[in-house]
N, C-alpha and C. Protein backbone atom coordinates (compact mmCIF):
# COMPACT_ATOMS: atom_id res chain seq x y z
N UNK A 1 103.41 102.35 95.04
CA UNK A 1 104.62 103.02 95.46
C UNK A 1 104.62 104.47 94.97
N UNK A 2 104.07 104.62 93.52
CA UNK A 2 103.93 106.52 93.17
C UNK A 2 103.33 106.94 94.62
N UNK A 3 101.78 106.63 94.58
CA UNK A 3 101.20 106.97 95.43
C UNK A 3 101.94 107.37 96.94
N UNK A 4 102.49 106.73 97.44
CA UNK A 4 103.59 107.28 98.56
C UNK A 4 104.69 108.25 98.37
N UNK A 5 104.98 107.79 97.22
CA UNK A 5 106.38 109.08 96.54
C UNK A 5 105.63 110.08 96.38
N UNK A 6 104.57 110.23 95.97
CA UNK A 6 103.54 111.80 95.62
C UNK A 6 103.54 112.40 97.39
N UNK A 7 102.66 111.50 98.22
CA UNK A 7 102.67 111.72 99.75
C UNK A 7 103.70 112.06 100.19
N UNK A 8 104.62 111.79 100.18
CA UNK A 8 106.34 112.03 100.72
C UNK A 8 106.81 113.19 99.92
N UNK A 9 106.53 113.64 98.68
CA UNK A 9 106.70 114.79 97.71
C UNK A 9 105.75 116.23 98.37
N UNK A 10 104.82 115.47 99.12
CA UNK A 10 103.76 116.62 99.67
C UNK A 10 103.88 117.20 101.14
N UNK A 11 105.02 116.75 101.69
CA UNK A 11 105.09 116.74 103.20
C UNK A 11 105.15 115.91 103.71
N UNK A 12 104.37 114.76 103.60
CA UNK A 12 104.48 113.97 104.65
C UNK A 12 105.58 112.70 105.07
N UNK A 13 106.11 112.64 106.14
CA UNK A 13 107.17 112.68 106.87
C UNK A 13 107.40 111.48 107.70
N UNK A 14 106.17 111.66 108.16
CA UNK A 14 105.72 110.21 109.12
C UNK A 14 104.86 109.16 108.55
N UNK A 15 105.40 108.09 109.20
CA UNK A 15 104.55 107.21 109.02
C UNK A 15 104.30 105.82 109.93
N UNK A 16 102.74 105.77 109.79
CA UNK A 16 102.26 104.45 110.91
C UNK A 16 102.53 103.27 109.89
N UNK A 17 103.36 102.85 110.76
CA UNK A 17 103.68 100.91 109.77
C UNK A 17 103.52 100.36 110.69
N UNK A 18 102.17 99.46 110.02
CA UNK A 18 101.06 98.79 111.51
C UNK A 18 101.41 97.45 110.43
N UNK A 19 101.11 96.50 111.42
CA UNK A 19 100.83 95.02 111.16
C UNK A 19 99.64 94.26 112.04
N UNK A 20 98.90 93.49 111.18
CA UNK A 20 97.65 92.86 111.66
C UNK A 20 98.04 91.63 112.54
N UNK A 21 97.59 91.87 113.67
CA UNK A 21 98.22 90.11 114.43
C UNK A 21 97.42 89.17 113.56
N UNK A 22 98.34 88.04 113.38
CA UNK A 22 96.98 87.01 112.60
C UNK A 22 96.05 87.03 112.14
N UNK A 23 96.59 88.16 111.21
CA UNK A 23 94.82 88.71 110.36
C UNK A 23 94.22 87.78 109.81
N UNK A 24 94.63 86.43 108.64
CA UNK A 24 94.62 85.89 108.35
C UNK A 24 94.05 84.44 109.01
N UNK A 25 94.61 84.55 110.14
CA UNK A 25 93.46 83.23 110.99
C UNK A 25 92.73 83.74 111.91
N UNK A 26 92.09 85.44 112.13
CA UNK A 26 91.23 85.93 113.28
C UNK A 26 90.25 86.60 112.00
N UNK A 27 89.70 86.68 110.82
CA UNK A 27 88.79 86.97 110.29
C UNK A 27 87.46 86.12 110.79
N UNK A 28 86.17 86.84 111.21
CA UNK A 28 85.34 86.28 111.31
C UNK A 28 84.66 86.02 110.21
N UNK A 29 84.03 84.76 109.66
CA UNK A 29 83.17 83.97 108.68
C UNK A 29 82.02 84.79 108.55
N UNK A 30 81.09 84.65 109.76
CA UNK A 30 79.93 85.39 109.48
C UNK A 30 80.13 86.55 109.15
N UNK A 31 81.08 87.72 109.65
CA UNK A 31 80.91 88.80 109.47
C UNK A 31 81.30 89.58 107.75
N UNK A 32 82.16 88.43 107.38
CA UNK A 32 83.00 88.48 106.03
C UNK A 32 81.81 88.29 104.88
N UNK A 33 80.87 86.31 105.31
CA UNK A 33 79.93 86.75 104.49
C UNK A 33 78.62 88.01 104.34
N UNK A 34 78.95 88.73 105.49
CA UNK A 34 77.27 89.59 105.28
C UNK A 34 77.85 90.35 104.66
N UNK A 35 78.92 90.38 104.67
CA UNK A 35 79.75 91.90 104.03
C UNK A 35 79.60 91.42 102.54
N UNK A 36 80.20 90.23 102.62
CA UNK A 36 79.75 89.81 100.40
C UNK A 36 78.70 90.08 100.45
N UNK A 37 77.42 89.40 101.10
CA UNK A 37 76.20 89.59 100.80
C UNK A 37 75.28 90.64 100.69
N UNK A 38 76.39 92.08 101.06
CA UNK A 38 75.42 93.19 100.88
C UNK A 38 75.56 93.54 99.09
N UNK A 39 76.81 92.84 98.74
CA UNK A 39 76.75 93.18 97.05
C UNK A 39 76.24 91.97 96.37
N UNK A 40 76.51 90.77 96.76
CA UNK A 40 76.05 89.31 96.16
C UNK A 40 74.41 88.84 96.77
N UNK A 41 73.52 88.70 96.04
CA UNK A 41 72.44 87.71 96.73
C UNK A 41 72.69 86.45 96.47
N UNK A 42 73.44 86.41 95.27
CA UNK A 42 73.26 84.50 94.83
C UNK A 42 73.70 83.85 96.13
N UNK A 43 72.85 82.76 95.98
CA UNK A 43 72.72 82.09 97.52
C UNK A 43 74.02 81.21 97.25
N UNK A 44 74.24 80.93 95.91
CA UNK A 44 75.12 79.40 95.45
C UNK A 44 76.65 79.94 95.81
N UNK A 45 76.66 81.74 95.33
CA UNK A 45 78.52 81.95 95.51
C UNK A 45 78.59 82.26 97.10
N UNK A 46 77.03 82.75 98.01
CA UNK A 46 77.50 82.74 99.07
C UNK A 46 77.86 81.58 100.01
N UNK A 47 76.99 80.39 99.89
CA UNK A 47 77.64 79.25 99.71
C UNK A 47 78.82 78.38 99.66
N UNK A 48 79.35 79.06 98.17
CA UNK A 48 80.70 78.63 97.83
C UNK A 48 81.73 79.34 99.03
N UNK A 49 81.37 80.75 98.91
CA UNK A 49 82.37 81.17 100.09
C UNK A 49 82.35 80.93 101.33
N UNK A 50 81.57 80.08 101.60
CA UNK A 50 81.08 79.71 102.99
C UNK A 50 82.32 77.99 102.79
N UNK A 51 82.04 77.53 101.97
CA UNK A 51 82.84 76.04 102.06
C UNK A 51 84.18 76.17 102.11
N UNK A 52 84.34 77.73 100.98
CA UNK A 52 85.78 77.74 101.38
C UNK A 52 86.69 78.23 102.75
N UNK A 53 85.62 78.88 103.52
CA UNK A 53 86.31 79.47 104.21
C UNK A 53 86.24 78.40 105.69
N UNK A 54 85.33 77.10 105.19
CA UNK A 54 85.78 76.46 106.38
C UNK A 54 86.16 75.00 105.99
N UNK A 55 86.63 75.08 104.69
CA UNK A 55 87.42 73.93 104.48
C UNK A 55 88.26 73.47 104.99
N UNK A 56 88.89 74.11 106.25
CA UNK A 56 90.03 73.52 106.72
C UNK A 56 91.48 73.45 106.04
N UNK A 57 91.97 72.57 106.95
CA UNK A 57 93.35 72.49 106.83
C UNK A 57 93.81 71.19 107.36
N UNK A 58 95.07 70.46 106.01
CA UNK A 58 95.68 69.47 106.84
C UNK A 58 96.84 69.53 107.50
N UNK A 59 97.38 68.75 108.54
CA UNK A 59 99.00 68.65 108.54
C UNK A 59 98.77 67.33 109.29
N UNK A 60 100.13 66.93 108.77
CA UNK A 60 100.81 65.63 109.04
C UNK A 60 99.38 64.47 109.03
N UNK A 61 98.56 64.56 107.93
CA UNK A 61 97.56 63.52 107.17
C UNK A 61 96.00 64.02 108.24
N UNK A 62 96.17 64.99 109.19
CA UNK A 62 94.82 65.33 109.88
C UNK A 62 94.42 66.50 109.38
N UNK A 63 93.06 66.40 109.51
CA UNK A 63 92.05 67.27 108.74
C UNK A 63 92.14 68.30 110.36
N UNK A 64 91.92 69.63 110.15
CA UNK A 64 91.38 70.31 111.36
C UNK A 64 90.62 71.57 110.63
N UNK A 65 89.87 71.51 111.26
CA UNK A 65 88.73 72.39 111.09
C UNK A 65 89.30 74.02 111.10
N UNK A 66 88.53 74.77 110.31
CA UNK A 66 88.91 76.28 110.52
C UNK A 66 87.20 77.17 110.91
N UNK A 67 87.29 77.51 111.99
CA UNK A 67 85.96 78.06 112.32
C UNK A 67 86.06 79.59 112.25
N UNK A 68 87.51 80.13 111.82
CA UNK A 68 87.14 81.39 111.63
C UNK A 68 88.84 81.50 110.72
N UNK A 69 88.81 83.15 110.29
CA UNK A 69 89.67 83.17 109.36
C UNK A 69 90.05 82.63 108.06
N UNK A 70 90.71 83.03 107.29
CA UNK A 70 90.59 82.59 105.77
C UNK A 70 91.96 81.57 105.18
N UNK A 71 91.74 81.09 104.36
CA UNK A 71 93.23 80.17 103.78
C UNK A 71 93.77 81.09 103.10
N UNK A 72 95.27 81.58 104.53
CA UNK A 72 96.20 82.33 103.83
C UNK A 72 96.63 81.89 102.95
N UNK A 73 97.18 82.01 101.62
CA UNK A 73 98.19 81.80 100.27
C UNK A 73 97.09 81.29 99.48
N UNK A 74 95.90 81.35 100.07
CA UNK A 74 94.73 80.82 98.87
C UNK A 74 94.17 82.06 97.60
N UNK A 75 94.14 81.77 96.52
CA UNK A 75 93.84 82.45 95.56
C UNK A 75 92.46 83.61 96.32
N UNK A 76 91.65 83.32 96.87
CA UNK A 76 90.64 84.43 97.24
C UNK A 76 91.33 85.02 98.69
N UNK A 77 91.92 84.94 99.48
CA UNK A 77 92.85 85.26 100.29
C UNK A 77 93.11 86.95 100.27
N UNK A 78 93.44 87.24 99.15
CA UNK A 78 93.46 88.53 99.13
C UNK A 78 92.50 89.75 98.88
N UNK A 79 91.21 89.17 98.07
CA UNK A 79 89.60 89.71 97.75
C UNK A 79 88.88 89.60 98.97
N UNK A 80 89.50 88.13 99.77
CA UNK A 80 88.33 88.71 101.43
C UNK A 80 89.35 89.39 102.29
N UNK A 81 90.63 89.98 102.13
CA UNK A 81 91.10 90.66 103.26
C UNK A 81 90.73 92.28 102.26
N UNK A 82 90.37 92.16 101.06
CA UNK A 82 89.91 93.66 100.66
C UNK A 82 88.19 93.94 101.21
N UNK A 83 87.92 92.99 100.90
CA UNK A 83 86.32 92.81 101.38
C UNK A 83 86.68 93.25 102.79
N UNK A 84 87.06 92.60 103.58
CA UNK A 84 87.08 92.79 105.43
C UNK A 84 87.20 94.27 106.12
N UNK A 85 88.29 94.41 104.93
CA UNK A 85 88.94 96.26 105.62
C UNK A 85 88.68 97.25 105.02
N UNK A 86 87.61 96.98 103.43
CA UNK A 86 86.86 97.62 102.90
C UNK A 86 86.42 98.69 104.33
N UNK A 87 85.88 98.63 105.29
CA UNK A 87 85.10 99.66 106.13
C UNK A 87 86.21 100.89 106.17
N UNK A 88 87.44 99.66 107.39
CA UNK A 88 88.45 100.69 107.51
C UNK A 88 89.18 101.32 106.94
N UNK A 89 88.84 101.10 105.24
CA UNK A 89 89.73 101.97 104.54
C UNK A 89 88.78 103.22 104.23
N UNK A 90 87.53 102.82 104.03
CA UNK A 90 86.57 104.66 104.45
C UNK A 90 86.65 104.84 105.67
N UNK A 91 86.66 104.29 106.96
CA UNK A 91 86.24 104.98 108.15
C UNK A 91 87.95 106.16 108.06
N UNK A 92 89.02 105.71 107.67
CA UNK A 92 90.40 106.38 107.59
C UNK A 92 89.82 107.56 106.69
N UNK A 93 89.63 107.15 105.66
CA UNK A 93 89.67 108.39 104.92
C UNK A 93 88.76 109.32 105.01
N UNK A 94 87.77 109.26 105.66
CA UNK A 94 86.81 109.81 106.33
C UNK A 94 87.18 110.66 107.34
N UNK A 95 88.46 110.27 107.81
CA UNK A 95 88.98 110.66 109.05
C UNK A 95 89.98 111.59 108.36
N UNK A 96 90.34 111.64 106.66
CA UNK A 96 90.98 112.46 106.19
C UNK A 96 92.91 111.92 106.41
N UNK A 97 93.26 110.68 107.11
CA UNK A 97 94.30 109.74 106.67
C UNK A 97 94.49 109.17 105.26
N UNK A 98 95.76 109.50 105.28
CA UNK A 98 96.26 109.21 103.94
C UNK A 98 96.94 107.76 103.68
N UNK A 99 96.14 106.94 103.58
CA UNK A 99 96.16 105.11 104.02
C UNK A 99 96.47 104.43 102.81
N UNK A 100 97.35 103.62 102.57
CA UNK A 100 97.80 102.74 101.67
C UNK A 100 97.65 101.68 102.05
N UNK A 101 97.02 100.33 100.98
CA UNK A 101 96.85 99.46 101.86
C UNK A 101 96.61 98.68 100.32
N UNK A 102 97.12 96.92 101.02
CA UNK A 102 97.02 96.18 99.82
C UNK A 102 97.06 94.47 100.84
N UNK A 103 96.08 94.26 100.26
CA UNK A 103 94.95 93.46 100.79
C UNK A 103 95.64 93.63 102.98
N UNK A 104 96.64 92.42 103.54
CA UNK A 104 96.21 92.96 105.13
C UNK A 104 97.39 93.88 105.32
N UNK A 105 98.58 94.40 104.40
CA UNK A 105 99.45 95.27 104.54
C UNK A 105 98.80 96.94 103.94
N UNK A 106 99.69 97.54 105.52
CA UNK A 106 98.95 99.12 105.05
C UNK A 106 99.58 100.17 105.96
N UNK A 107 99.88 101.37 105.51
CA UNK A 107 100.66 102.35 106.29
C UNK A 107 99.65 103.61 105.87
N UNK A 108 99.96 104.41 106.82
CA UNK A 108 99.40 105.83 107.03
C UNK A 108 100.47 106.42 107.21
N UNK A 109 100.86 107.65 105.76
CA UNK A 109 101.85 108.82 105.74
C UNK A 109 100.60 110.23 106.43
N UNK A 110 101.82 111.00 107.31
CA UNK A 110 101.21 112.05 108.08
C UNK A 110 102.22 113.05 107.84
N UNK A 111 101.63 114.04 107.79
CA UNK A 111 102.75 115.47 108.32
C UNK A 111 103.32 115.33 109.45
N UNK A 112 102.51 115.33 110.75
CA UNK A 112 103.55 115.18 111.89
C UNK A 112 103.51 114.22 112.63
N UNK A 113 104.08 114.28 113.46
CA UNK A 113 104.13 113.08 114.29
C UNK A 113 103.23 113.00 115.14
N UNK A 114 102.21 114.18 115.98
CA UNK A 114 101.41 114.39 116.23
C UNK A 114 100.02 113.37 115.55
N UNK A 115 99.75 114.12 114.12
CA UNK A 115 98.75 113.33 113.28
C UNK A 115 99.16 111.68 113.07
N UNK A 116 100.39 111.68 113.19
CA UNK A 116 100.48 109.73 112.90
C UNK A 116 100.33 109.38 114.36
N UNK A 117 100.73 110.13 115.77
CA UNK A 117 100.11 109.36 117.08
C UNK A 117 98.24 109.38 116.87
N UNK A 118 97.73 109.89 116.29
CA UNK A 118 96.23 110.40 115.97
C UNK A 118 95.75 109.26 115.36
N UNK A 119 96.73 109.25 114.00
CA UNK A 119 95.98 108.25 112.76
C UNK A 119 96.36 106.22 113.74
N UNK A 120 97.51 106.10 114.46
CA UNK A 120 97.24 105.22 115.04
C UNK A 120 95.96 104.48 115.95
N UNK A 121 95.61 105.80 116.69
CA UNK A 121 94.82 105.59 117.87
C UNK A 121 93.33 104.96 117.17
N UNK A 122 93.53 105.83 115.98
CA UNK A 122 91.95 105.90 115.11
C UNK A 122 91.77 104.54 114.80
N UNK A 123 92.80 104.07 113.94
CA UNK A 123 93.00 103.21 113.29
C UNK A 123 92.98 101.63 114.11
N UNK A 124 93.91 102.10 115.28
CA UNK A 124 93.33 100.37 116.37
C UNK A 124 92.00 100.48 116.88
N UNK A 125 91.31 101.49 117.15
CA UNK A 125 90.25 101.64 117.39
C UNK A 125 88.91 100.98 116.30
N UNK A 126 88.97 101.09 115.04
CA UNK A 126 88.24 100.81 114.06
C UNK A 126 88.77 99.63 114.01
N UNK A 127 90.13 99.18 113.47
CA UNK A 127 90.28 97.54 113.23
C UNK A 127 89.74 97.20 114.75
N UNK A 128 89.49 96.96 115.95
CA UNK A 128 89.19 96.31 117.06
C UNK A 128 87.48 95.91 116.55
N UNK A 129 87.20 97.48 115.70
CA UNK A 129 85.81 97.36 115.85
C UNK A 129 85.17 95.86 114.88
N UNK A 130 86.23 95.67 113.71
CA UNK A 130 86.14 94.68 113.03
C UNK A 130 86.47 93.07 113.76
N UNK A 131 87.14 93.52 114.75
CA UNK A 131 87.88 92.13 115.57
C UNK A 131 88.96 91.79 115.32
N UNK A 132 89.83 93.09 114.78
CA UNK A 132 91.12 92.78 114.75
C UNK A 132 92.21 93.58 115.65
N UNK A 133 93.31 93.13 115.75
CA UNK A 133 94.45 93.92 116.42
C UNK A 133 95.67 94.04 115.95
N UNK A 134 96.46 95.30 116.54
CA UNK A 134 97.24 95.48 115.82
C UNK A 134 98.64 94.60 116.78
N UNK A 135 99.56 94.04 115.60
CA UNK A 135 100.91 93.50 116.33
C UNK A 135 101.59 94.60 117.39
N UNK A 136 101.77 94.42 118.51
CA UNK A 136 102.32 95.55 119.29
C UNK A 136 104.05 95.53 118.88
N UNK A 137 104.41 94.65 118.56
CA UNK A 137 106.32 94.49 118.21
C UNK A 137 105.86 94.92 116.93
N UNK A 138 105.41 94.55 115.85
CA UNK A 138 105.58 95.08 114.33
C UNK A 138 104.63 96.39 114.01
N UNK A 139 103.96 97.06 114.92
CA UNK A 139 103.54 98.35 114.94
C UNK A 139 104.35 99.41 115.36
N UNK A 140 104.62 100.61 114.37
CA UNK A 140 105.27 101.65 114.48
C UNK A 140 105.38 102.89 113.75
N UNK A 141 105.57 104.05 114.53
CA UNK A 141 105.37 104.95 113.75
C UNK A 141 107.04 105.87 113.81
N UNK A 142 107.28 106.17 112.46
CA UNK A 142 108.68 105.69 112.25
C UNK A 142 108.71 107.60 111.14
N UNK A 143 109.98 107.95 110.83
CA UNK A 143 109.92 109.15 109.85
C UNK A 143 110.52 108.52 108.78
N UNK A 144 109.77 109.13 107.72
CA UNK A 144 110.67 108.62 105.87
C UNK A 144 112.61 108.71 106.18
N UNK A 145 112.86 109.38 106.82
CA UNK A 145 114.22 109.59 106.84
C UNK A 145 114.79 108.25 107.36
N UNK A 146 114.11 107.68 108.58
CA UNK A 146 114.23 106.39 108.63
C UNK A 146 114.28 105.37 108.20
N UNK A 147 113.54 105.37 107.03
CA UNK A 147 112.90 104.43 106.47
C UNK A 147 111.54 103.62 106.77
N UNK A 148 111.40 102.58 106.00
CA UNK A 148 110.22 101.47 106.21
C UNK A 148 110.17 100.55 105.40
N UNK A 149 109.88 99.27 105.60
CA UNK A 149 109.47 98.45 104.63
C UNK A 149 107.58 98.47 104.28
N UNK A 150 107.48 97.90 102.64
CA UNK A 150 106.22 98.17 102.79
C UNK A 150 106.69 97.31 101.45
N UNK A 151 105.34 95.99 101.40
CA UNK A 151 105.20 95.39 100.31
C UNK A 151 106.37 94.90 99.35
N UNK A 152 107.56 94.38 100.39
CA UNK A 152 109.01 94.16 100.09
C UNK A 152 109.53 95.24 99.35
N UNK A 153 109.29 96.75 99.55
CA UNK A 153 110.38 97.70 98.80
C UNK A 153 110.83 98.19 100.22
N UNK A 154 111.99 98.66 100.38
CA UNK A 154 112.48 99.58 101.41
C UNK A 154 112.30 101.16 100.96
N UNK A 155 111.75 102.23 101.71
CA UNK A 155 111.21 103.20 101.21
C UNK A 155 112.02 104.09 102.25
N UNK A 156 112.62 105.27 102.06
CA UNK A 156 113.48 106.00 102.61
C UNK A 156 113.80 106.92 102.03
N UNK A 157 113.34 108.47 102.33
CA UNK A 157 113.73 109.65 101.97
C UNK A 157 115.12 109.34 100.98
N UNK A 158 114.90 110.61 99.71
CA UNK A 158 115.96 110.58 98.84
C UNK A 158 115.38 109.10 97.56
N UNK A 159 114.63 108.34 98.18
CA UNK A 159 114.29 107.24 96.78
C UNK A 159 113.18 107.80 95.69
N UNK A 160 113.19 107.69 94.97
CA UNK A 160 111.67 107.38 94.14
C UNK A 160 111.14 106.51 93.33
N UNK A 161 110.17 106.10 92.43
CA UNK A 161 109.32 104.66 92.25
C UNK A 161 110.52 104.20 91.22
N UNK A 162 111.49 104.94 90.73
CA UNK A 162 112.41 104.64 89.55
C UNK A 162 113.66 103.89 90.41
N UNK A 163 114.04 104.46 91.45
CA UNK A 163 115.00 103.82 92.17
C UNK A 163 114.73 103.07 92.96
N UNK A 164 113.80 102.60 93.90
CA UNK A 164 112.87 102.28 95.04
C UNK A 164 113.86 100.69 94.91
N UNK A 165 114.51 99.96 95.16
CA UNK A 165 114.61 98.45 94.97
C UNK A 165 113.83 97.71 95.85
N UNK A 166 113.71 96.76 94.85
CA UNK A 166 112.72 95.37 95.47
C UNK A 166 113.61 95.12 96.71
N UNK A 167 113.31 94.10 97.72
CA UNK A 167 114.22 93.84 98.63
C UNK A 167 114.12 92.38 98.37
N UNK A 168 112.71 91.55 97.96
CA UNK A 168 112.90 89.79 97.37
C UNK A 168 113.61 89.50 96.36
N UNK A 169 114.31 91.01 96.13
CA UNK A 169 114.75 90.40 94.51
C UNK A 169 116.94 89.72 94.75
């Protein structure tokens, strides 16, 4: 939250508040492990992450298979959605976007509205490249004066990290 209050302290005005459609059940397996495996060789944890990620799921006493995507609310849940968007958080900043992001939640503050129609275009463009998309109803690019939610705080010109309130609380 500093980190945005500094951005919002510096100009910037706008912001892209994107949401991942079903990030969480459209992660691809293979592509998640090569991505561990360019830092891990052990064959045993790539393995392990391989069982977990297709352990499945029950409801109402049936087993169903998961052939892609990860077990949302599962303890590693949030290390493979950092692992996944690991790219797109350099291909952004590369692009010189000022991207906040915590594991599949993430906004881009811009000076104008111009650069946040820009940092959008970039940005569905690269997540597609991963195999993801963006929610078309919960994608928007909105001004601080407006507000936004982000990581249950409501964030709106005039707050800072001292006043900012939780909104779960």
């Amino acid at each position: 939250m500093r980190k945005i209050y500094y951005e919002m302290m510096d100009g910037c005005e706008w912001v892209v508040d994107a949401d991942l459609r079903d990030f969480f059940g459209t992660v691809h397996h293979e592509r998640l492990i090569d991505m561990i495996a360019e830092k891990i060789s052990d064959g045993r944890v790539l393995k392990l992450v391989r069982l977990m990620l297709e352990a499945g799921y029950m409801d109402k006493g049936k087993k169903y298979p998961t052939p892609q995507g990860t077990p949302q609310g599962g303890v590693a849940s949030p290390l493979f959605s950092n692992i996944y968007l690991n790219p797109f958080d350099h291909a952004m900043e590369r692009k010189g976007y000022r991207l906040t992001r915590f594991a599949d939640d993430w906004i881009v503050l811009c000076k104008t509205r111009v650069e946040a129609e820009r940092a959008l275009r970039d940005a569905k463009m690269i997540l597609e490249s991963l195999g993801l998309i963006l929610h078309p109803e919960k994608t928007r690019i909105t001004k601080i004066d407006w507000g936004f939610e982000f990581l249950g705080y409501k964030v709106k010109r005039g707050n800072s990290p001292a006043n900012t309130r939780n909104l779960n609380r």
